[in-house]
N, C-alpha and C. Protein backbone atom coordinates (compact mmCIF):
# COMPACT_ATOMS: atom_id res chain seq x y z
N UNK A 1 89.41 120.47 129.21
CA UNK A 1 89.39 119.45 128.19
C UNK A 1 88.35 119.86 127.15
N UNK A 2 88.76 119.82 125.70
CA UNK A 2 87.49 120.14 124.85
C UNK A 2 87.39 119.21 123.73
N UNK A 3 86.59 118.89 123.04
CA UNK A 3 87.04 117.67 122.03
C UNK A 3 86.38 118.27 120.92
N UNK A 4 86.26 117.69 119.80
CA UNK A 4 85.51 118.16 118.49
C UNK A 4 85.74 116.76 117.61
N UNK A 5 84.84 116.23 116.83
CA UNK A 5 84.90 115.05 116.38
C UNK A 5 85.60 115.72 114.65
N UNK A 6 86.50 115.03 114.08
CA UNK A 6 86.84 115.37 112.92
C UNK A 6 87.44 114.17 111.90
N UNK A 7 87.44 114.12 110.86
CA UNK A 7 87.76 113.37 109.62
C UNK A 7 89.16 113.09 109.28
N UNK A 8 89.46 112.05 109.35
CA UNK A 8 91.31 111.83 109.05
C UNK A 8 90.81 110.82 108.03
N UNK A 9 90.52 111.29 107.05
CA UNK A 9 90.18 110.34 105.57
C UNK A 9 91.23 109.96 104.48
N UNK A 10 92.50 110.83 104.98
CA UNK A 10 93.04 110.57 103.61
C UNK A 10 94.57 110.24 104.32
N UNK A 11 95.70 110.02 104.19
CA UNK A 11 97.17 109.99 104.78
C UNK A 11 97.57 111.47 104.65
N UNK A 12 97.58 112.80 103.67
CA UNK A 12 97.81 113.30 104.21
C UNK A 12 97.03 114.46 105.36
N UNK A 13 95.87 113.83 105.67
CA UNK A 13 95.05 114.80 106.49
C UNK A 13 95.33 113.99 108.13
N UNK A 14 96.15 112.90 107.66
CA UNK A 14 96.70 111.79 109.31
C UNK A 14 97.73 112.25 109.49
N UNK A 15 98.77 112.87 108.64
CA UNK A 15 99.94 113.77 108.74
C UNK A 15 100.27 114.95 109.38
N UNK A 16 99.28 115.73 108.79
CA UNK A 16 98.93 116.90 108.72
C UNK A 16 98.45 117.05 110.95
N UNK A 17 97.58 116.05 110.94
CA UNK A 17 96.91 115.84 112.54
C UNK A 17 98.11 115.86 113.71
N UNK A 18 99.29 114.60 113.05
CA UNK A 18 99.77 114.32 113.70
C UNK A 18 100.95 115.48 114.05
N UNK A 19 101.18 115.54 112.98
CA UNK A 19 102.30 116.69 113.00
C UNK A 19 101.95 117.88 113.95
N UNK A 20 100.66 118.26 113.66
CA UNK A 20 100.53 119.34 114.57
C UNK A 20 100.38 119.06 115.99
N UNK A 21 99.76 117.99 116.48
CA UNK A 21 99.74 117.19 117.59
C UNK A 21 100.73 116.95 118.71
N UNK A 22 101.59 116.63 117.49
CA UNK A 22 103.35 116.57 117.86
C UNK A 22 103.69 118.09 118.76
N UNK A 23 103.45 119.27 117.93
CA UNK A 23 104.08 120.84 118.15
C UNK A 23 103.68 120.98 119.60
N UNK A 24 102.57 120.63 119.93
CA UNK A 24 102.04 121.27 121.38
C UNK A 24 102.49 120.11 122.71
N UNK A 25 102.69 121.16 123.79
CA UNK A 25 102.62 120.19 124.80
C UNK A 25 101.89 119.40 125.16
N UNK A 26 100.74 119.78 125.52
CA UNK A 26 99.09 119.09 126.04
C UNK A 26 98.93 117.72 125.66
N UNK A 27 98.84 117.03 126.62
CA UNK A 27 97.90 115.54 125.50
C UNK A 27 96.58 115.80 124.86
N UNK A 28 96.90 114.89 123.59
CA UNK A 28 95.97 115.11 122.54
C UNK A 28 95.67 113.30 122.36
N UNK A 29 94.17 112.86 122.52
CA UNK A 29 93.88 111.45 122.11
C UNK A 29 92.78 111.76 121.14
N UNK A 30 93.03 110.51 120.47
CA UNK A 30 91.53 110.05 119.69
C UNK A 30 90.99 108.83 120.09
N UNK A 31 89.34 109.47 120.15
CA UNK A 31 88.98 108.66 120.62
C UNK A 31 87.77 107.92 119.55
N UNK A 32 87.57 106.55 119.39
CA UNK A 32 86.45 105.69 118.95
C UNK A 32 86.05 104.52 119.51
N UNK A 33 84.56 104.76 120.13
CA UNK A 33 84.40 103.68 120.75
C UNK A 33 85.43 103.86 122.33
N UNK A 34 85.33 102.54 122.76
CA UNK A 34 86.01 102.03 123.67
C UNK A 34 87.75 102.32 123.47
N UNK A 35 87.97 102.69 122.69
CA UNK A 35 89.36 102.85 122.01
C UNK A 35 90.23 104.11 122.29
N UNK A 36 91.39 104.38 122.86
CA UNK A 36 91.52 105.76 123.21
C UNK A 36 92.83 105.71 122.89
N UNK A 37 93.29 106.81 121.80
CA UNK A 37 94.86 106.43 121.35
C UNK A 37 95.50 107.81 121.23
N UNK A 38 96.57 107.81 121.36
CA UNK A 38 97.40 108.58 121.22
C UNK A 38 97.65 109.61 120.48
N UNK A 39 97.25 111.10 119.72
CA UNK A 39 97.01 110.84 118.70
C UNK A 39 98.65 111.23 118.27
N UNK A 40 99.66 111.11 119.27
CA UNK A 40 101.19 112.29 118.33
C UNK A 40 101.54 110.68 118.18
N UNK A 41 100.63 109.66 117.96
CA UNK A 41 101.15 107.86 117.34
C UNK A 41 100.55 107.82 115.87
N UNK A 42 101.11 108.23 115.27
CA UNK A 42 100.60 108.06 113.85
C UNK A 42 99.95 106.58 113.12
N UNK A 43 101.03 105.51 113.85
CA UNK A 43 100.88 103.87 113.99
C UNK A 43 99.36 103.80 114.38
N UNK A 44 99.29 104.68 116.10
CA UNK A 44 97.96 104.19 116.81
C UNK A 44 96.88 104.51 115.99
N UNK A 45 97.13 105.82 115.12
CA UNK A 45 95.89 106.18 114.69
C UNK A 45 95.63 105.61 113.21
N UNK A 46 96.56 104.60 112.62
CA UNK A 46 96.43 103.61 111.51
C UNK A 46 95.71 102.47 112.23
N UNK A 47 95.82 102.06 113.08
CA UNK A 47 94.85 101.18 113.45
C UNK A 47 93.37 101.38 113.76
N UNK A 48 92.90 102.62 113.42
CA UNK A 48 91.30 102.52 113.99
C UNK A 48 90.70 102.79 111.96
N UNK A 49 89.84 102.52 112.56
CA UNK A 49 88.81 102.63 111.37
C UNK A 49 88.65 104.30 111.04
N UNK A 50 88.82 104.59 110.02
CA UNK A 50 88.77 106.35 109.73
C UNK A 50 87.81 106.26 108.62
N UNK A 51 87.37 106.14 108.43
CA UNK A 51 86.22 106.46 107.34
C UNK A 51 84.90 107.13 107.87
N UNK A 52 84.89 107.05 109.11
CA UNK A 52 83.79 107.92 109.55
C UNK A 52 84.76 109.20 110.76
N UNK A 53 84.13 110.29 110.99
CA UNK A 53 84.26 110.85 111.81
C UNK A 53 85.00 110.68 113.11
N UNK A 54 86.02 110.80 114.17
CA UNK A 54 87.04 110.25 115.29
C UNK A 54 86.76 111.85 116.07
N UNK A 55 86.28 111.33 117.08
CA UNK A 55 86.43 112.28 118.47
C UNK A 55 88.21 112.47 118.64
N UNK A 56 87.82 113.69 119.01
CA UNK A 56 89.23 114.50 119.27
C UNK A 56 89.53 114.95 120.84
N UNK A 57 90.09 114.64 121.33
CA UNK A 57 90.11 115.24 123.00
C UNK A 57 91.74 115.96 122.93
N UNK A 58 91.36 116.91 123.26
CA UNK A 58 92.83 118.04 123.99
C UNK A 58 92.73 117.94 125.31
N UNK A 59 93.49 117.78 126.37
CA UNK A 59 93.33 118.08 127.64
C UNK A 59 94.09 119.24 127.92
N UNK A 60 93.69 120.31 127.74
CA UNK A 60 94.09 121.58 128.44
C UNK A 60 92.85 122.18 128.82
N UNK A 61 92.92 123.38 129.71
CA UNK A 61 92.09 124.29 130.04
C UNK A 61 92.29 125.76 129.57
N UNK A 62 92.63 125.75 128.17
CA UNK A 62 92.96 127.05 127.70
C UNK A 62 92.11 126.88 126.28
N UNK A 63 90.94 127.46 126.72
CA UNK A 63 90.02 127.49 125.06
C UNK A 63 90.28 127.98 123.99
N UNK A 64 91.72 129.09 124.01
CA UNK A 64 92.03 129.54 122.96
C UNK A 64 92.92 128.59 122.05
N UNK A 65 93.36 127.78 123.26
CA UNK A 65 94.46 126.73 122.79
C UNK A 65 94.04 125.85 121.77
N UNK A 66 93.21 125.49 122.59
CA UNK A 66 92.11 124.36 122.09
C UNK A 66 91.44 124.22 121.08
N UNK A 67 90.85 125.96 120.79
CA UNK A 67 90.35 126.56 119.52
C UNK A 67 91.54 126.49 118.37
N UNK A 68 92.56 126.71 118.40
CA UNK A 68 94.17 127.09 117.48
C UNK A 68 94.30 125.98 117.33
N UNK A 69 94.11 124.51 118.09
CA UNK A 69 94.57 123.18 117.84
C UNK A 69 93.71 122.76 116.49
N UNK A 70 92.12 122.70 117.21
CA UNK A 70 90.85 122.70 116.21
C UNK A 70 91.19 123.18 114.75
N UNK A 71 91.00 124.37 114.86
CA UNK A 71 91.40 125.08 113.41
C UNK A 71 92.46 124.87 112.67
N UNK A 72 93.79 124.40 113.05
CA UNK A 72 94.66 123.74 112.57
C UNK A 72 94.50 122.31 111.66
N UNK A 73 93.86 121.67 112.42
CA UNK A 73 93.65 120.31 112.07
C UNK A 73 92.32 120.32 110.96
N UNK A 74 91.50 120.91 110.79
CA UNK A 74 90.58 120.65 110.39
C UNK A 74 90.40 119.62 109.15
């Protein structure tokens, strides 16, 4: 599992997340707070507050994966 906290500030940088989110097998959540959502839910991730920074969790055990997800999304 690796996470990296990142910025979904604008609709198309929530697009852009989701879409790629979508491509891979692995579950992918965001997390804020107490709050833990889905992130291939584009809906779920209109409901949290984005103006600051959103933890990112991948659950795989492949760091390269994880790294290629990261860099994608940025």
């Amino acid at each position: 599992m690796y996470s990296k906290e990142i910025l979904l500030n604008t609709v198309e940088r929530i697009k852009n997340f989701t879409n790629e989110a979508i491509k891979i097998e692995e579950d992918v959540d965001v997390k804020r707070g107490r709050y833990v959502i889905d992130a291939k839910s584009i809906m779920g991730i209109f409901t949290l507050d984005l103006t600051t920074p959103i933890e990112v969790v991948i659950h795989t055990d492949d760091k390269e994966k994880a790294k290629k997800f990261f860099d994608m999304v940025k």
